[in-house]
N, C-alpha and C. Protein backbone atom coordinates (compact mmCIF):
# COMPACT_ATOMS: atom_id res chain seq x y z
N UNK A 1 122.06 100.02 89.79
CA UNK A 1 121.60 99.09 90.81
C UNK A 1 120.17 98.67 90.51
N UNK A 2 119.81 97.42 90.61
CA UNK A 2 118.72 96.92 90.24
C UNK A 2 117.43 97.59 91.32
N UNK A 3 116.30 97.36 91.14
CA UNK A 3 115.27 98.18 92.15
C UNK A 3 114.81 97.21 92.79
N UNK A 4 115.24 95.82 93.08
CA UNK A 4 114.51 95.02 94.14
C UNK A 4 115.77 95.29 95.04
N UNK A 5 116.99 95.41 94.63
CA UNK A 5 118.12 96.36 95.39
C UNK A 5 118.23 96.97 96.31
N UNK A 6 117.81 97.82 95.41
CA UNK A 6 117.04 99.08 96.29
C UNK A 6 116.32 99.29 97.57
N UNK A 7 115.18 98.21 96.91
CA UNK A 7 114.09 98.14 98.06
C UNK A 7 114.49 97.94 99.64
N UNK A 8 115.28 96.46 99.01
CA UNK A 8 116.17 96.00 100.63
C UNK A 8 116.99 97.04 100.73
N UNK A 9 117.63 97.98 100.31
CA UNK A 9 118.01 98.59 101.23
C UNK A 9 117.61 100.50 101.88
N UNK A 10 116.64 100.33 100.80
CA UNK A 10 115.29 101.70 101.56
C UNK A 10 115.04 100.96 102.74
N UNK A 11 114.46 99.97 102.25
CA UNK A 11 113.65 98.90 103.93
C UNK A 11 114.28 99.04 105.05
N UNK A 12 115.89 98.77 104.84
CA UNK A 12 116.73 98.37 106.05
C UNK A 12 116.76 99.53 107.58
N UNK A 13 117.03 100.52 105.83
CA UNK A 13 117.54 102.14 106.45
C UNK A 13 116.24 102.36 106.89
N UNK A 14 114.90 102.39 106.66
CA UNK A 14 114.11 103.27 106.89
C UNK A 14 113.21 102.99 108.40
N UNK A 15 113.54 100.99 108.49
CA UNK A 15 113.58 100.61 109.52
C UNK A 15 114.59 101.13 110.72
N UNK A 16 115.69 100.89 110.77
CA UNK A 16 116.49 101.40 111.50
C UNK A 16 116.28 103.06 111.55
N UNK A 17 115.84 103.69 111.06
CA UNK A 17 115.64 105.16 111.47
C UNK A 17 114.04 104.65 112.37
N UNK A 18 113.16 104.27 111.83
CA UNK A 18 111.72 104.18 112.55
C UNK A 18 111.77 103.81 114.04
N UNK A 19 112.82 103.13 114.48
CA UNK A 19 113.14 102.42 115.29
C UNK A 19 113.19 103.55 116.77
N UNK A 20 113.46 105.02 116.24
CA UNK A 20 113.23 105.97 116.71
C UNK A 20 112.12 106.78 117.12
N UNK A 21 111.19 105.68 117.49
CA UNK A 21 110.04 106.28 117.06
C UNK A 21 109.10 107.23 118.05
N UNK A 22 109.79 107.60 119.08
CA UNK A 22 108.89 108.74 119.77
C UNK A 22 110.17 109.44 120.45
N UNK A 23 110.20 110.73 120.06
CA UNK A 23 110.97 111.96 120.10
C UNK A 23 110.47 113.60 121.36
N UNK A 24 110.55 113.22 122.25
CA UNK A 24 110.50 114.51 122.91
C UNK A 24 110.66 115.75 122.37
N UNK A 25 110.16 117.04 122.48
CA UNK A 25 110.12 117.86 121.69
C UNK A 25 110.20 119.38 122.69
N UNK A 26 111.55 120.09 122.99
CA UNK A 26 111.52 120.77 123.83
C UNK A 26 111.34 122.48 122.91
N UNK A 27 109.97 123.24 123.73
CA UNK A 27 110.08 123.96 123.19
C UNK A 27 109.50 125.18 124.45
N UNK A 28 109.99 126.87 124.18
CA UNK A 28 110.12 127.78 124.95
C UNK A 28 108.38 128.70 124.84
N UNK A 29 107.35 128.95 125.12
CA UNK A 29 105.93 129.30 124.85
C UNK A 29 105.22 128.80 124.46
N UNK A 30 104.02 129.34 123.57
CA UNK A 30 102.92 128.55 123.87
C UNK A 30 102.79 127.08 122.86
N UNK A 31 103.26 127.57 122.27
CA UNK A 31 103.27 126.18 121.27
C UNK A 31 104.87 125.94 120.02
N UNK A 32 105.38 124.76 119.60
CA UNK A 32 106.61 124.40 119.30
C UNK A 32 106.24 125.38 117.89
N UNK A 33 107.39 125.19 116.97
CA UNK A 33 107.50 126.23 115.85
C UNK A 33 108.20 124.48 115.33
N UNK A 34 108.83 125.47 113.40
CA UNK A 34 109.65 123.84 113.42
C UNK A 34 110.75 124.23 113.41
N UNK A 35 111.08 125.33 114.31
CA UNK A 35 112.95 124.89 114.36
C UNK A 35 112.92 124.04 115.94
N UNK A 36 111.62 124.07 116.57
CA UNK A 36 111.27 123.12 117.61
C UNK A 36 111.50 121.16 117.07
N UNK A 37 110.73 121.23 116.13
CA UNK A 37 110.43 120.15 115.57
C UNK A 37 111.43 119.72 115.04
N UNK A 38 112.44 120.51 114.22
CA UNK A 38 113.75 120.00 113.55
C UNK A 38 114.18 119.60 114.30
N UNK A 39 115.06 120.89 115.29
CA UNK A 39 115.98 120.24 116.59
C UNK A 39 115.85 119.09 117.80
N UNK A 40 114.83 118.64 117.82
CA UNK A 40 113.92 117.41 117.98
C UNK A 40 114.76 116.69 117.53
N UNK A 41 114.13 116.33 115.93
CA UNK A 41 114.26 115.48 115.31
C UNK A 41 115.97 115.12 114.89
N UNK A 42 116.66 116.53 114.76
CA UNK A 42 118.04 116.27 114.32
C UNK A 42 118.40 115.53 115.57
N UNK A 43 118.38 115.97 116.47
CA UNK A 43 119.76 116.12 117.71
C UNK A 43 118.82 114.78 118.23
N UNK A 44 117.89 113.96 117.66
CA UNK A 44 117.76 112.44 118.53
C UNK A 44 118.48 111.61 117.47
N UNK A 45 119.01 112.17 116.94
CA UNK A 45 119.69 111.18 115.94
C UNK A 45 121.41 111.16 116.44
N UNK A 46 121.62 110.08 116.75
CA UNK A 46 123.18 109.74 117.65
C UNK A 46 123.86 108.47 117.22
N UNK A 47 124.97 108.64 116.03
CA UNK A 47 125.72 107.57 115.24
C UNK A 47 126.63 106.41 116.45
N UNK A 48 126.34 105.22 116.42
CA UNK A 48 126.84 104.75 117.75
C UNK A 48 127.79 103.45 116.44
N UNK A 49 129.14 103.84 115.91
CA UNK A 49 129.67 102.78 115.28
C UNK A 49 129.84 101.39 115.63
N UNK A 50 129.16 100.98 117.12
CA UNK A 50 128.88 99.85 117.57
C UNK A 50 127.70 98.76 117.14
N UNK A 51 126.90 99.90 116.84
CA UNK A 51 125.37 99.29 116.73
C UNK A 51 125.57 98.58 115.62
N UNK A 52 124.23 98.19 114.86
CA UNK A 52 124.08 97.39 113.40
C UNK A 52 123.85 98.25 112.67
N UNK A 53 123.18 99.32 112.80
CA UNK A 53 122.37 100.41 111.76
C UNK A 53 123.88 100.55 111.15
N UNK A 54 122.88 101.56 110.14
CA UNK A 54 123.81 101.94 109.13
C UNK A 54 124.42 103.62 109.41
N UNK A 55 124.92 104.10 109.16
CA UNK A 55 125.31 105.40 109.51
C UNK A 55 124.43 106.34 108.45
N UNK A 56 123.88 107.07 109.09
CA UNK A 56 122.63 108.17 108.20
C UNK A 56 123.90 109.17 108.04
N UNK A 57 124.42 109.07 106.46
CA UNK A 57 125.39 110.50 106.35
C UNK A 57 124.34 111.61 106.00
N UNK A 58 123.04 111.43 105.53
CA UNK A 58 122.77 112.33 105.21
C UNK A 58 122.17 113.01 106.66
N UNK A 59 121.37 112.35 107.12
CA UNK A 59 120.82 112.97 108.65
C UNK A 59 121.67 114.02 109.32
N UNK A 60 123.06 112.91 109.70
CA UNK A 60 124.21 113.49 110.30
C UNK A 60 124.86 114.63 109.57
N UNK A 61 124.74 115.16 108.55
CA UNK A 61 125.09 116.11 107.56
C UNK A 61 124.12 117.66 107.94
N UNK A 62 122.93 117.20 107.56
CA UNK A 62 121.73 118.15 108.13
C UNK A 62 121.87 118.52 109.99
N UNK A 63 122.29 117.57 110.88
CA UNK A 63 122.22 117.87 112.38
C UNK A 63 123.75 118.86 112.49
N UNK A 64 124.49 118.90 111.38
CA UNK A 64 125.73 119.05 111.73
C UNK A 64 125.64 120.75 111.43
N UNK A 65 124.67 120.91 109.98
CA UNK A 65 123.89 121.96 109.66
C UNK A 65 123.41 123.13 110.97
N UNK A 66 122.62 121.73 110.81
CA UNK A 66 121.62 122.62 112.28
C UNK A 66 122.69 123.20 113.42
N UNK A 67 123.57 122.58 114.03
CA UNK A 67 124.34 122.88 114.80
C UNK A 67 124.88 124.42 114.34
N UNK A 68 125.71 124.39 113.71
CA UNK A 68 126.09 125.50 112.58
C UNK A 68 125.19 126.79 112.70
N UNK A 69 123.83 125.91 112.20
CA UNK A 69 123.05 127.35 112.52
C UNK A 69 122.71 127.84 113.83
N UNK A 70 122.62 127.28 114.86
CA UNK A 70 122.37 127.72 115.86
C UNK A 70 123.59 128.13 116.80
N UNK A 71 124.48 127.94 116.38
CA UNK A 71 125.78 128.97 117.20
C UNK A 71 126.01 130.00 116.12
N UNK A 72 125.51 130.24 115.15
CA UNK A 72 125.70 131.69 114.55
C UNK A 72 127.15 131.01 113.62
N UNK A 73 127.30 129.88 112.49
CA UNK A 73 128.33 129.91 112.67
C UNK A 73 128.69 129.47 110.79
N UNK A 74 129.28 129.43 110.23
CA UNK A 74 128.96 129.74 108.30
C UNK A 74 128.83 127.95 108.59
N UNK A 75 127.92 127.89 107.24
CA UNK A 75 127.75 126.30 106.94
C UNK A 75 129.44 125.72 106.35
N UNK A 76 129.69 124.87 106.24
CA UNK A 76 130.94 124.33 105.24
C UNK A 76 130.49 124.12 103.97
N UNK A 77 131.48 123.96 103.34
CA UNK A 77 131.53 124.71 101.71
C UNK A 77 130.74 123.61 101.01
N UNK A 78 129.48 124.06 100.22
CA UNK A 78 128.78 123.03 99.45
C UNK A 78 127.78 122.85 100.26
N UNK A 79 127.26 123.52 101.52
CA UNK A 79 126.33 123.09 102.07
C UNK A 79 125.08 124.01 102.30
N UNK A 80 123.94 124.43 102.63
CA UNK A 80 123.20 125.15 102.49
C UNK A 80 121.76 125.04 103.60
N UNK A 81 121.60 126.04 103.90
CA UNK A 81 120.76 125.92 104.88
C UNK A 81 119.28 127.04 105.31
N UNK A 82 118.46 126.21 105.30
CA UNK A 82 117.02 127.61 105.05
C UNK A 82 116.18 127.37 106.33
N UNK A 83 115.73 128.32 106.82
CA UNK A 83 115.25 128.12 108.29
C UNK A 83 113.84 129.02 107.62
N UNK A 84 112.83 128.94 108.07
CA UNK A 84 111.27 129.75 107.25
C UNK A 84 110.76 129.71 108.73
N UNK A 85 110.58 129.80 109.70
CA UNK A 85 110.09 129.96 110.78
C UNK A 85 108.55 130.45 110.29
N UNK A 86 108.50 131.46 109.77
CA UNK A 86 106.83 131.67 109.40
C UNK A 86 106.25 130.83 108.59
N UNK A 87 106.68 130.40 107.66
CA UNK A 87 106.22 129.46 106.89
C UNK A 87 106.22 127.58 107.42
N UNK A 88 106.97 127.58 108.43
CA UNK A 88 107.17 126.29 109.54
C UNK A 88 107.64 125.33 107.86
N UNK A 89 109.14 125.87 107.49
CA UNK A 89 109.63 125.09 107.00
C UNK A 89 111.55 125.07 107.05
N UNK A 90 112.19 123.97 106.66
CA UNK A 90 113.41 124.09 106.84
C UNK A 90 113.78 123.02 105.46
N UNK A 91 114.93 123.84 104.90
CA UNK A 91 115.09 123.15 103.84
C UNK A 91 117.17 122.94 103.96
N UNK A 92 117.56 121.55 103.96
CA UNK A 92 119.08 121.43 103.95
C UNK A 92 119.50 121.33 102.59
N UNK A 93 120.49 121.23 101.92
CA UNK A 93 121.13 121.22 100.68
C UNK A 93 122.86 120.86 100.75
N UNK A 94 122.99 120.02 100.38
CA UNK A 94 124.65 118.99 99.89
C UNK A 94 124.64 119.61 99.00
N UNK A 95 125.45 119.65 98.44
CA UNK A 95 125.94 119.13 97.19
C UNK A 95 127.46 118.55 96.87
N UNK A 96 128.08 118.09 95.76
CA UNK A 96 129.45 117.06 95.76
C UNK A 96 129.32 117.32 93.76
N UNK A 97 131.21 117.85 93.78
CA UNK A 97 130.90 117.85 92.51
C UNK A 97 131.87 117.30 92.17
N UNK A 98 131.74 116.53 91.01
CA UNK A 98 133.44 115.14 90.49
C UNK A 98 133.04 114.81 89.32
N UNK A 99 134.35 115.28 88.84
CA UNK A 99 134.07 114.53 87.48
C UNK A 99 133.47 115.45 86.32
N UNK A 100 132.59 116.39 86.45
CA UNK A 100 131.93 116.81 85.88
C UNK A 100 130.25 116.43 86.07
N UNK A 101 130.36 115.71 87.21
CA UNK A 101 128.68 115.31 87.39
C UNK A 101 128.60 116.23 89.35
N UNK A 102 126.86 116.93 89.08
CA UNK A 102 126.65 117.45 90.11
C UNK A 102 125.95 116.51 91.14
N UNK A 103 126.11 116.63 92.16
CA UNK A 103 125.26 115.75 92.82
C UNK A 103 124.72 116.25 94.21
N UNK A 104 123.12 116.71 94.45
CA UNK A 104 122.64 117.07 94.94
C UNK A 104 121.41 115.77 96.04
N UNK A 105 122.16 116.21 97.41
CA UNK A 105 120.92 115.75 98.58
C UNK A 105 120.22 117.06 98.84
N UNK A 106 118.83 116.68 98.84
CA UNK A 106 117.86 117.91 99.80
C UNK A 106 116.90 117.02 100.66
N UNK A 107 117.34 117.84 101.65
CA UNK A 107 116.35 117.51 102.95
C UNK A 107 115.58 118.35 103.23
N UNK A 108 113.94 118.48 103.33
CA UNK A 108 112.83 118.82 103.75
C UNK A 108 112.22 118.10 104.91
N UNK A 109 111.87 119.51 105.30
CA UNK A 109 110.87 119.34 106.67
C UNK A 109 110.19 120.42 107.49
N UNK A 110 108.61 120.12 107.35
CA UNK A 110 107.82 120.87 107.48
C UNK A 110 107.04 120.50 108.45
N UNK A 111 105.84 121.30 109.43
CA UNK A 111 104.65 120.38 109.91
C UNK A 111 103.71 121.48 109.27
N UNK A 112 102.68 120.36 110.11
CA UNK A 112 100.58 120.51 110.06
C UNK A 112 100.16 120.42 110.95
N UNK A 113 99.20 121.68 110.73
CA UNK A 113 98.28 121.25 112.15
C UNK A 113 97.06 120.83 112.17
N UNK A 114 96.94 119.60 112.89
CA UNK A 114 95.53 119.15 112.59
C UNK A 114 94.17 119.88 113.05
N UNK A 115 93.60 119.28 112.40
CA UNK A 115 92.00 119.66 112.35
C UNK A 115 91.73 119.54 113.93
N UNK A 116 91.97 118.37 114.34
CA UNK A 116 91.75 118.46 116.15
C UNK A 116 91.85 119.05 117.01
N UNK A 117 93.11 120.13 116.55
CA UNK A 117 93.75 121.07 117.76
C UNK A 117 94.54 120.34 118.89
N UNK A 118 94.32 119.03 118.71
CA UNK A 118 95.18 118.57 119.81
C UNK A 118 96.84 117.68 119.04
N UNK A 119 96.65 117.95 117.88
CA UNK A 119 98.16 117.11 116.97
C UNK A 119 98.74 118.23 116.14
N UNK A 120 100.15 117.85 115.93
CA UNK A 120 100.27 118.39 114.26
C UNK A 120 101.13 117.02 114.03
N UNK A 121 101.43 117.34 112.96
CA UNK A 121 102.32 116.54 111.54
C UNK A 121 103.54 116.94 111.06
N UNK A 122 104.64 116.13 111.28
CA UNK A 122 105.92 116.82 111.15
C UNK A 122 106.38 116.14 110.47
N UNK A 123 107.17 116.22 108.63
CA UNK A 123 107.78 114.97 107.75
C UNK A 123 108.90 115.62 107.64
N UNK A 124 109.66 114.79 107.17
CA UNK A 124 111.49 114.59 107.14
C UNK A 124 111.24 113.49 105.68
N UNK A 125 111.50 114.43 104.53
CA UNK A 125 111.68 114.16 103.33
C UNK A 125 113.19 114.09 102.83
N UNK A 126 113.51 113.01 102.01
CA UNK A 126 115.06 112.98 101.72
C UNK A 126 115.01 112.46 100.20
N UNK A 127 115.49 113.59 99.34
CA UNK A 127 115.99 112.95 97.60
C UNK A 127 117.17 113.39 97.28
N UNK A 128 117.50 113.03 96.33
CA UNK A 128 118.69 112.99 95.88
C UNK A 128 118.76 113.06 94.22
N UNK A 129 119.45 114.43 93.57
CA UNK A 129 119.75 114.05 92.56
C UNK A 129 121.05 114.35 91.48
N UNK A 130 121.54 113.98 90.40
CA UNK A 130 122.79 114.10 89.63
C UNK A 130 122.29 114.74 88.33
N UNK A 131 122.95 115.95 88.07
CA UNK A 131 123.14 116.49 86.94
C UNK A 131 121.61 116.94 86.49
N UNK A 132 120.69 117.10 87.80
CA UNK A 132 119.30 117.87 87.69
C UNK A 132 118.67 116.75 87.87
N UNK A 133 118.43 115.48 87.56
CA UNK A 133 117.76 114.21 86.91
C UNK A 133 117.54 113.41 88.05
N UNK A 134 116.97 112.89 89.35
CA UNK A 134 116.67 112.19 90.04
C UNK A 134 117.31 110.97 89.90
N UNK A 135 118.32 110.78 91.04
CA UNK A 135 119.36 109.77 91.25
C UNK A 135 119.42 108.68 92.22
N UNK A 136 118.19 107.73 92.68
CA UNK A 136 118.11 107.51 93.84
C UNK A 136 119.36 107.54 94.88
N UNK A 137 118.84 107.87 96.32
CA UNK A 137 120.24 107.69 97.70
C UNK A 137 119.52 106.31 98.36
N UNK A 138 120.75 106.48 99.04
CA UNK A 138 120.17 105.01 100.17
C UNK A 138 119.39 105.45 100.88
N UNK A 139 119.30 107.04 101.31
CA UNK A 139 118.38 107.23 102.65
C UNK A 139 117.37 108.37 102.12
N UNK A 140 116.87 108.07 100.37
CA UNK A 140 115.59 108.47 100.26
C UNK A 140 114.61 108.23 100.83
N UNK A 141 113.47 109.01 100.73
CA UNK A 141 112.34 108.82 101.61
C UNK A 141 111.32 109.85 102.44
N UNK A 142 110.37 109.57 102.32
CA UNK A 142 109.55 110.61 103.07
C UNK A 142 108.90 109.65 104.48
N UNK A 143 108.95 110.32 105.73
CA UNK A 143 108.80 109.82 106.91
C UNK A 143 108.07 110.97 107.61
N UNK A 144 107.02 110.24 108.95
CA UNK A 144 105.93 111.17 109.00
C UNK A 144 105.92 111.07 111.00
N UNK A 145 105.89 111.94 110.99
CA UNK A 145 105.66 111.60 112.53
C UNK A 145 104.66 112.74 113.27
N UNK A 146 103.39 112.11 114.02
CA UNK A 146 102.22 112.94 114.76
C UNK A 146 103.03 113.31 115.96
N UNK A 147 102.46 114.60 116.44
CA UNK A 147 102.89 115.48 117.65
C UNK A 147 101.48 115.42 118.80
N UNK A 148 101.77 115.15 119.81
CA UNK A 148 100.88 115.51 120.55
C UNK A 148 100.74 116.42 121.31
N UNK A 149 99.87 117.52 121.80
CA UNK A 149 99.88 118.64 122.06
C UNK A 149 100.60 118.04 123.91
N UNK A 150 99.70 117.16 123.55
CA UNK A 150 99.37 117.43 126.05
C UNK A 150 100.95 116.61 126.39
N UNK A 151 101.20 115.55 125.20
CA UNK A 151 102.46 114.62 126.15
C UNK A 151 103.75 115.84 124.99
N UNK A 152 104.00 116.55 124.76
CA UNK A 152 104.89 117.14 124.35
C UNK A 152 106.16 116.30 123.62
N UNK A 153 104.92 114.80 122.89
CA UNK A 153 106.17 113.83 121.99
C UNK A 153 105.91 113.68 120.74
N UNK A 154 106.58 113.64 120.00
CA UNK A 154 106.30 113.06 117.94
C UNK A 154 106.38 111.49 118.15
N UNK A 155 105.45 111.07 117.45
CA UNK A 155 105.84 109.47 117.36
C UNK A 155 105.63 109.28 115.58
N UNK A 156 106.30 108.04 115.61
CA UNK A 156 106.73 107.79 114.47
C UNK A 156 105.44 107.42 113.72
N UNK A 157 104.93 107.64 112.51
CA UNK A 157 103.59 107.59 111.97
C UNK A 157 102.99 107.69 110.92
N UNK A 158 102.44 105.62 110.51
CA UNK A 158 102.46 106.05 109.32
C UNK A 158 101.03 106.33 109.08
N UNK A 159 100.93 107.32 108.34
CA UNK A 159 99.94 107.93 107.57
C UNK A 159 98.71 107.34 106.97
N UNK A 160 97.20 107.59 107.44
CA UNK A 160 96.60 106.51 106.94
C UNK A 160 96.42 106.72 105.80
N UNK A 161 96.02 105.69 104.24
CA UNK A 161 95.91 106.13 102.98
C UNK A 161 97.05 106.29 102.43
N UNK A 162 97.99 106.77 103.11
CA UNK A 162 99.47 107.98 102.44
C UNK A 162 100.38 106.23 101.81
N UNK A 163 100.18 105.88 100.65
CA UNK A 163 101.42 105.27 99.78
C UNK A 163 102.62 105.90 99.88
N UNK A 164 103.70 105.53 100.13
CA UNK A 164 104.86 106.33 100.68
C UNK A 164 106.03 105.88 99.53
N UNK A 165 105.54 104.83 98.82
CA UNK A 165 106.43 103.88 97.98
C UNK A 165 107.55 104.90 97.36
N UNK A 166 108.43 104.36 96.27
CA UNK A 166 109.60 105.48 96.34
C UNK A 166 109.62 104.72 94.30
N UNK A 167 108.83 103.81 93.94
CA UNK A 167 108.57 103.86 92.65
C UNK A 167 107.32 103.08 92.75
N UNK A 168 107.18 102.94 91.21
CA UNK A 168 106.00 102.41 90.66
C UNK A 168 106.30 101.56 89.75
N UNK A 169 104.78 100.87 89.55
CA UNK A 169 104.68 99.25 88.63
C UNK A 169 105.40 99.46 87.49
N UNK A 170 105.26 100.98 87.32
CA UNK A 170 105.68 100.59 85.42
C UNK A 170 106.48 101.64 85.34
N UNK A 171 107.64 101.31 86.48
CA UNK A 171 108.45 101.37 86.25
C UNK A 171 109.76 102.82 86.32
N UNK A 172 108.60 103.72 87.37
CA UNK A 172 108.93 105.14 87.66
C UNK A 172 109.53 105.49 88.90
N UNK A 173 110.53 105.99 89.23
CA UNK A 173 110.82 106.51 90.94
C UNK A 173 109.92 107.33 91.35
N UNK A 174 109.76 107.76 92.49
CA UNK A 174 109.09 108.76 93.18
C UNK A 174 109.86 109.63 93.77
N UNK A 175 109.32 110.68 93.85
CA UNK A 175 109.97 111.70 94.66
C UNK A 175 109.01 112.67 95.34
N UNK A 176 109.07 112.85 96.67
CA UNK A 176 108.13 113.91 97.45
C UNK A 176 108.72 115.41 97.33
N UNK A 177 107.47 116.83 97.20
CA UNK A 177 108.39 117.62 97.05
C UNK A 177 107.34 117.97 98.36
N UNK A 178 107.76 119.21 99.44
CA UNK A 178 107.07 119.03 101.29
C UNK A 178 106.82 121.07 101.17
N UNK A 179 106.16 121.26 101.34
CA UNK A 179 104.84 122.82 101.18
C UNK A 179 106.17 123.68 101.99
N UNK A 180 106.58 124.12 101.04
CA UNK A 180 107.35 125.67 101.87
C UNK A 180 106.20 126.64 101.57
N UNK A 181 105.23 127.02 100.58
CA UNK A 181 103.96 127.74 100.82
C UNK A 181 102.58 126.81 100.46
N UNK A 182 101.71 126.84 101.38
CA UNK A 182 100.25 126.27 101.48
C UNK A 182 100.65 124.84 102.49
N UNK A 183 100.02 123.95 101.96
CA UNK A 183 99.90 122.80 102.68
C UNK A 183 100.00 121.58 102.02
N UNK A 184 99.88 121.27 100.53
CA UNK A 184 99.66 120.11 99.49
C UNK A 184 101.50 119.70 99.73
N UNK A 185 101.36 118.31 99.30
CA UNK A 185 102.60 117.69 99.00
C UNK A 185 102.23 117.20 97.61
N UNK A 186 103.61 117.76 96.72
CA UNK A 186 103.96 117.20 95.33
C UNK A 186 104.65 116.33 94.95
N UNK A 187 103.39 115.57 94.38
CA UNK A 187 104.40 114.00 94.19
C UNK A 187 105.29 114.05 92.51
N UNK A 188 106.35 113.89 92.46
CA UNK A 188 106.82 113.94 90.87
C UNK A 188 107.46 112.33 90.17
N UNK A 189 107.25 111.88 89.50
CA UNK A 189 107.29 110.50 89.01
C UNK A 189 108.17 110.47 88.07
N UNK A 190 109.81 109.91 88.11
CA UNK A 190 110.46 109.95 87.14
C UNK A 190 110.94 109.07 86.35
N UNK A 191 110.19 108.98 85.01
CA UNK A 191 110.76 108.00 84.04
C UNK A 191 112.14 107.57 83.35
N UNK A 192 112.44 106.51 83.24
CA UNK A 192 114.13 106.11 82.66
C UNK A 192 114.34 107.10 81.23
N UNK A 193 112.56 107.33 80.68
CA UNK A 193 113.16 107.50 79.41
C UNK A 193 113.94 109.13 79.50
N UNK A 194 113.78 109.79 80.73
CA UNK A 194 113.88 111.24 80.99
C UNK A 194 112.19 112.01 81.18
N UNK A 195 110.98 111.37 80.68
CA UNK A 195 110.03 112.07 81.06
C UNK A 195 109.67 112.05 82.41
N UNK A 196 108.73 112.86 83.24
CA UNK A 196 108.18 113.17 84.37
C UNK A 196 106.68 113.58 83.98
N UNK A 197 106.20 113.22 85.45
CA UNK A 197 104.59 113.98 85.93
C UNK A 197 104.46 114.00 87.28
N UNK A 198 104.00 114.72 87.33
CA UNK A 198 103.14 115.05 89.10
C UNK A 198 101.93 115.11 89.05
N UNK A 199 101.42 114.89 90.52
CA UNK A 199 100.10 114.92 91.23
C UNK A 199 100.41 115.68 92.54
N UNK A 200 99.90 116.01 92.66
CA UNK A 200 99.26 117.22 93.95
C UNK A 200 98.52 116.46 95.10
N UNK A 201 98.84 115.96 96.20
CA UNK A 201 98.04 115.22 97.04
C UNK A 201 97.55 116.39 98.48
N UNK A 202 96.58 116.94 98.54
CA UNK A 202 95.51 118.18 98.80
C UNK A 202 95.56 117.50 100.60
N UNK A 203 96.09 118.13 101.38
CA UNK A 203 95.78 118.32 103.00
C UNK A 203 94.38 119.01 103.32
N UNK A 204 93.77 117.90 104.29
CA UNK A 204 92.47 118.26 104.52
C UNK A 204 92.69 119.08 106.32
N UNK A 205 93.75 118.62 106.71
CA UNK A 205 93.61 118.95 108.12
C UNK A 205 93.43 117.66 109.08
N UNK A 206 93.61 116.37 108.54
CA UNK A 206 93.47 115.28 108.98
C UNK A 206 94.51 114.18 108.19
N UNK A 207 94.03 114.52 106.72
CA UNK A 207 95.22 113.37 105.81
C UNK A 207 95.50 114.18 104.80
N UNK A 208 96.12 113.70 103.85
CA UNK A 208 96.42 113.58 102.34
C UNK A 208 94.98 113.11 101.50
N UNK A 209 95.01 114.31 100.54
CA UNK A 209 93.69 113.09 99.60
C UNK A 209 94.28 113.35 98.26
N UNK A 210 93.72 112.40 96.87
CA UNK A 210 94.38 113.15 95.58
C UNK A 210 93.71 113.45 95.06
């Protein structure tokens, strides 16, 4: 598929998810955790085959997860599921195998807490890849949403500085990898020819810097 392709249809999807953009956040003491923040975020997500959007299989895959995990109950076969409560991370895992080609979705999602004491930072990262090698999906993407302490809501949020793009000029995809330990997000850049590189973009407690 060509990458101006693409674009329109990252754009479409990523609109129609944004569209969601402030999320109540119910949580039990003094402050949310992120299986607060997940279950938030999964369970406001509601497939209405009426609407225009597009159907998020992958979202709906991960909420179906979540469900699973919270009645105590085995994931379905090929699916995978990591809850880090101390580490305030949650990691989902697809996979689909045919043919002889593997094909892997991972969903990440972590927060931050800001420097203010009165926010944190909660992202919902989505890649996709075949046979190890970065494969773009339709509903790649890294998405960012601020928490407010006093109104107990996430709103949808983009990041100041934070380039979110999903390739580059000359000609590379992107891919976000989201802090199961420390706080940095790893950016990895993948070339047609099979090479890669990363950069490290360093959390101050306010933004991203590189």
């Amino acid at each position: 598929m060509k990458r101006t392709s693409l674009t329109i249809i990252f754009a479409c999807c990523i609109l129609a998810l944004a569209a969601q953009d402030v999320i109540k956040v119910n949580f039990k003491g003094s402050k949310p955790t992120i299986s607060d923040f997940v279950g938030a975020y999964l369970n406001d997500y509601v497939y209405n085959e009426n609407d225009d959007d597009c159907l998020n299989e992958v979202r709906a895959s991960a909420k179906q997860a979540w469900i699973n995990y919270l009645n105590g109950k085995p994931q379905v076969k090929n699916t995978n599921l990591i809850v880090d409560n101390r580490n305030g991370y949650v990691v989902f895992e697809g996979i689909d195998e045919y043919e002889g080609d593997k094909d892997v979705v991972r969903v990440e999602m972590c927060y931050w807490n800001e420097a203010d004491g009165k926010h944190k930072l909660f992202a919902y990262n989505v890649k996709c890849f075949r046979n190890g090698k970065y494969s773009p999906g339709q509903f790649d993407g890294l998405q960012f949403y601020r928490y407010n302490n006093a109104t107990k809501k996430m709103t949808y949020y983009q990041m100041p500085g934070f380039d979110s793009s999903l390739y580059t000029e000359d000609g590379a995809y992107i891919t976000y990898s989201l802090p199961r330990v420390g706080k940095d997000i790893v950016i990895t850049y993948w070339y047609d020819n099979g090479t890669k590189k990363q950069k490290t973009l360093k959390w101050n407690g306010r933004k991203f810097s590189k």
